[in-house]
C-alpha atoms as a PDB file:
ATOM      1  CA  UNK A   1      63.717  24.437 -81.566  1.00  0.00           C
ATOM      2  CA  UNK A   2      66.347  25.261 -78.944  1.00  0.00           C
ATOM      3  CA  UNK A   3      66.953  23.539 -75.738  1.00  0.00           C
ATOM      4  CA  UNK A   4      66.843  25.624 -72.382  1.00  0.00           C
ATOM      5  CA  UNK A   5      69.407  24.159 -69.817  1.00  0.00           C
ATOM      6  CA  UNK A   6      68.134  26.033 -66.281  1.00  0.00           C
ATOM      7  CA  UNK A   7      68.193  24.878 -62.946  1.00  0.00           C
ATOM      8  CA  UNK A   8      65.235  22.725 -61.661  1.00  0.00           C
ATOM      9  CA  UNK A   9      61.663  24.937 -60.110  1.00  0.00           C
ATOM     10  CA  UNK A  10      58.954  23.170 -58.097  1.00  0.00           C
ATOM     11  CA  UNK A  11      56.824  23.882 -61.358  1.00  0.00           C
ATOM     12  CA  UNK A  12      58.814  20.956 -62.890  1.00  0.00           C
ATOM     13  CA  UNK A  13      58.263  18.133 -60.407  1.00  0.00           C
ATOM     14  CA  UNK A  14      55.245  16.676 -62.074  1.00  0.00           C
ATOM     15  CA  UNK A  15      57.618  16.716 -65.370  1.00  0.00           C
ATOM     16  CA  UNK A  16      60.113  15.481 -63.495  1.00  0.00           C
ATOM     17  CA  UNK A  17      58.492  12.483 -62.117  1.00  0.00           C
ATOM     18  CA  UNK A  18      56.670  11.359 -65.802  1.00  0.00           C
ATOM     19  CA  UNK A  19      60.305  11.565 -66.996  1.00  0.00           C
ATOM     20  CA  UNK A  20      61.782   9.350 -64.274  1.00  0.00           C
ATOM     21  CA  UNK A  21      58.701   6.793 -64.664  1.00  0.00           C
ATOM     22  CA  UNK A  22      59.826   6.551 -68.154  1.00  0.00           C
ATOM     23  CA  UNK A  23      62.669   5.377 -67.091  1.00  0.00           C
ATOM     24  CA  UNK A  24      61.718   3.113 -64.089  1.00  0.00           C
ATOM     25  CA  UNK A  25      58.758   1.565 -66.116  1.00  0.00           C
ATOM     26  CA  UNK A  26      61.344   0.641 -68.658  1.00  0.00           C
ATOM     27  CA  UNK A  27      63.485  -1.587 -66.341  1.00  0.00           C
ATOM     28  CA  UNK A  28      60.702  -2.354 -63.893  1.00  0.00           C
ATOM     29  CA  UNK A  29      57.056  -2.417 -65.692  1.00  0.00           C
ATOM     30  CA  UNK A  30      54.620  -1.237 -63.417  1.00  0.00           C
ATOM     31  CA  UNK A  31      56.303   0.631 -61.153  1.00  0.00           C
ATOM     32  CA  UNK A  32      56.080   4.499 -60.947  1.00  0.00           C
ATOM     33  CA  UNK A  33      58.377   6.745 -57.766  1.00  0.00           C
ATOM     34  CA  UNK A  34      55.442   8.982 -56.792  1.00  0.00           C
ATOM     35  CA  UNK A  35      56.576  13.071 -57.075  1.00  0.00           C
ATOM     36  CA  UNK A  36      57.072  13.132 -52.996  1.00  0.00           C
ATOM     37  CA  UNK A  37      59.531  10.026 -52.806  1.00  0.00           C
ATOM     38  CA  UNK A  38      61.088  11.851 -55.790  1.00  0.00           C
ATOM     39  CA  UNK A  39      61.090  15.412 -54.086  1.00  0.00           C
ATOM     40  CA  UNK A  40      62.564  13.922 -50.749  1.00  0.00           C
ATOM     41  CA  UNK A  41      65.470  12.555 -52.511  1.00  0.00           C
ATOM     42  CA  UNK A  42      66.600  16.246 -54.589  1.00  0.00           C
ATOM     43  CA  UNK A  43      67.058  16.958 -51.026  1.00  0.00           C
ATOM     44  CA  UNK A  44      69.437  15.460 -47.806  1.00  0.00           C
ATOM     45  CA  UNK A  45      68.680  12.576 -47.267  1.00  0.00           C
ATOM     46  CA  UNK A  46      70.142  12.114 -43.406  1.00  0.00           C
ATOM     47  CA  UNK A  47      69.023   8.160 -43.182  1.00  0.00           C
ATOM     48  CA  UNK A  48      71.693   7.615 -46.118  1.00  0.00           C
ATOM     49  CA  UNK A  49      74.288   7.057 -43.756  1.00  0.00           C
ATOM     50  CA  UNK A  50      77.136   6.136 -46.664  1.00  0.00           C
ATOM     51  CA  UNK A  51      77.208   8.857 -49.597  1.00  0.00           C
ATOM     52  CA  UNK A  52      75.458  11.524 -47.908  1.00  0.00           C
ATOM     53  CA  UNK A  53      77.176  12.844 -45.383  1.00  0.00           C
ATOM     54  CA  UNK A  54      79.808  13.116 -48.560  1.00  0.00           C
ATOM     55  CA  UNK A  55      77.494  15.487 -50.442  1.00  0.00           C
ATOM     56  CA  UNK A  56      78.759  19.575 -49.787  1.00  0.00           C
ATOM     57  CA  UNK A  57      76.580  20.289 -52.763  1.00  0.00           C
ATOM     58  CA  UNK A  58      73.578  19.101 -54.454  1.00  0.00           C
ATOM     59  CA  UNK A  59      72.456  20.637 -57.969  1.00  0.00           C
ATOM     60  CA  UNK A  60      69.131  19.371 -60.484  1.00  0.00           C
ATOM     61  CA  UNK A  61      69.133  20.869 -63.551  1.00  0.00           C
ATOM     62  CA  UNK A  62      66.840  20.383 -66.444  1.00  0.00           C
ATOM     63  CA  UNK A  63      66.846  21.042 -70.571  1.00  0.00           C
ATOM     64  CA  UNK A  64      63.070  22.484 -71.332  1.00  0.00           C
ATOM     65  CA  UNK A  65      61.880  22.034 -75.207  1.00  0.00           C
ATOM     66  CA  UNK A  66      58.689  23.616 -75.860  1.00  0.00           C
ATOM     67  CA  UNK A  67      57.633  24.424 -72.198  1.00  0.00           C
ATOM     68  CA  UNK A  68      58.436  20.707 -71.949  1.00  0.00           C
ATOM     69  CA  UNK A  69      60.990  19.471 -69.527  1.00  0.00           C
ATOM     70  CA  UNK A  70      62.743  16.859 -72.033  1.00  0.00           C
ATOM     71  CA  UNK A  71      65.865  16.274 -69.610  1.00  0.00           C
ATOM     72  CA  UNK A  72      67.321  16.417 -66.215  1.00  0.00           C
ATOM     73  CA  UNK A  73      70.610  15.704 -64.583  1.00  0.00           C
ATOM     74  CA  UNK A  74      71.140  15.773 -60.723  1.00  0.00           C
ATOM     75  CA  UNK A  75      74.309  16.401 -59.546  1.00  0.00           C
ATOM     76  CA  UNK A  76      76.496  15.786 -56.231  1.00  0.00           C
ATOM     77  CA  UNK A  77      79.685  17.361 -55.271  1.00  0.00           C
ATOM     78  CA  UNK A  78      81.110  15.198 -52.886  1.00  0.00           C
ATOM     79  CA  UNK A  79      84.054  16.148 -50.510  1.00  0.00           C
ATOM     80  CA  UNK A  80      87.632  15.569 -51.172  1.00  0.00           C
ATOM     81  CA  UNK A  81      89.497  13.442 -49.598  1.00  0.00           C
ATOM     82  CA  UNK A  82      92.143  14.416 -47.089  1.00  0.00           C
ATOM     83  CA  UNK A  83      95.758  14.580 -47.800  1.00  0.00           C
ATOM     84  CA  UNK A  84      94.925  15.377 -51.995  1.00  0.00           C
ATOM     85  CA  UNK A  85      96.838  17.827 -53.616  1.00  0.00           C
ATOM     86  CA  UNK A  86      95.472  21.387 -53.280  1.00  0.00           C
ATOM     87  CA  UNK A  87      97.267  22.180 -56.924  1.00  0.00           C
ATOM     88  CA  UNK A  88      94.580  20.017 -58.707  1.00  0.00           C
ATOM     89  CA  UNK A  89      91.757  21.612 -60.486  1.00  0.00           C
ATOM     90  CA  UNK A  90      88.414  21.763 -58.365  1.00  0.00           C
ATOM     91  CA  UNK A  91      86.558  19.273 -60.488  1.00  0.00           C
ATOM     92  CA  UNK A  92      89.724  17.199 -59.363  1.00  0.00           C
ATOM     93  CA  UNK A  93      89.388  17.602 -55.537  1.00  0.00           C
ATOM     94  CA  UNK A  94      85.618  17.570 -55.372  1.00  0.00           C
ATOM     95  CA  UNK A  95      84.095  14.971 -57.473  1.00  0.00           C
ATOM     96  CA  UNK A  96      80.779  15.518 -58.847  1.00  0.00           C
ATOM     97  CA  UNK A  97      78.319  12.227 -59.089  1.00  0.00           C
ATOM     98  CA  UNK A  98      75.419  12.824 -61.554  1.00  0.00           C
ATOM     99  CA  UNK A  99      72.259  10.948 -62.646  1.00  0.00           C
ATOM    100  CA  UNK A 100      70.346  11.922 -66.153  1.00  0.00           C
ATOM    101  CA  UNK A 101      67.080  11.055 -67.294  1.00  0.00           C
ATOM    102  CA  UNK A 102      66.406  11.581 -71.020  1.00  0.00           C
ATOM    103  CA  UNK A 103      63.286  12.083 -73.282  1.00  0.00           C
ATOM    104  CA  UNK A 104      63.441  10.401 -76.737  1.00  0.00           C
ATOM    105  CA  UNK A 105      62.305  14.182 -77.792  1.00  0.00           C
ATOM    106  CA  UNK A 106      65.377  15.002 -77.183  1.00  0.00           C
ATOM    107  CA  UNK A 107      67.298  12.472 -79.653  1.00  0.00           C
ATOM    108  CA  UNK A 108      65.386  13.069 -82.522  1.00  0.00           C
ATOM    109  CA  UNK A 109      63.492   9.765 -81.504  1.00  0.00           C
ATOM    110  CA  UNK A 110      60.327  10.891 -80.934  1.00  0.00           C
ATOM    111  CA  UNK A 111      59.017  13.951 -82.952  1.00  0.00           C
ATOM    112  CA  UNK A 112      55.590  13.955 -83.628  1.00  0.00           C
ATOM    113  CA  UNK A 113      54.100  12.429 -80.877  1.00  0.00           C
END
């Protein structure tokens, strides 16, 4: 079955949040982010005083199987610095910072369940 890459709806934040559990639980057991911490921080977050007032663009995409959300990635463009060359490619100028959460789904791992 193909994978959909789109860009993250509301409709996906309970999705969301399982996936990113899965991934807290496995570093920290018992401990979950609830879906409105999660929310808040897809958006500006003004008390981050050090990256954020870096961030000129902020992107979540996600990779649906199914009708299940089996992937995300959330990514920042953050500002240039002043004084780089204007001749480099974008990518180049404005870095992008990313975070991705996986599903085993989506390496084969766990088919079946």
């Amino acid at each position: 079955m193909p994978v959909q890459i789109r860009p993250f709806v509301r409709g996906d934040r309970d999705q969301l949040a399982a996936l990113v559990n899965a991934h807290v639980a496995a570093v920290v057991p018992n401990v979950s982010v609830s879906v409105q911490a999660l929310m808040s921080q897809l958006e500006r977050v003004p008390g981050e005083f050090i990256v954020d007032p870096w961030v000129t663009a902020r992107s979540t995409l996600v990779a649906v199987q199914r009708d299940r959300l089996v992937a995300a990635a959330h990514l920042l463009r953050l500002r240039g610095r002043r004084g780089r060359r204007r001749d480099l490619p974008r990518l180049r100028r404005d870095p992008v910072v990313g975070v991705v959460a996986t599903s085993p789904v989506l390496a084969g791992l766990g088919r079946g369940r």
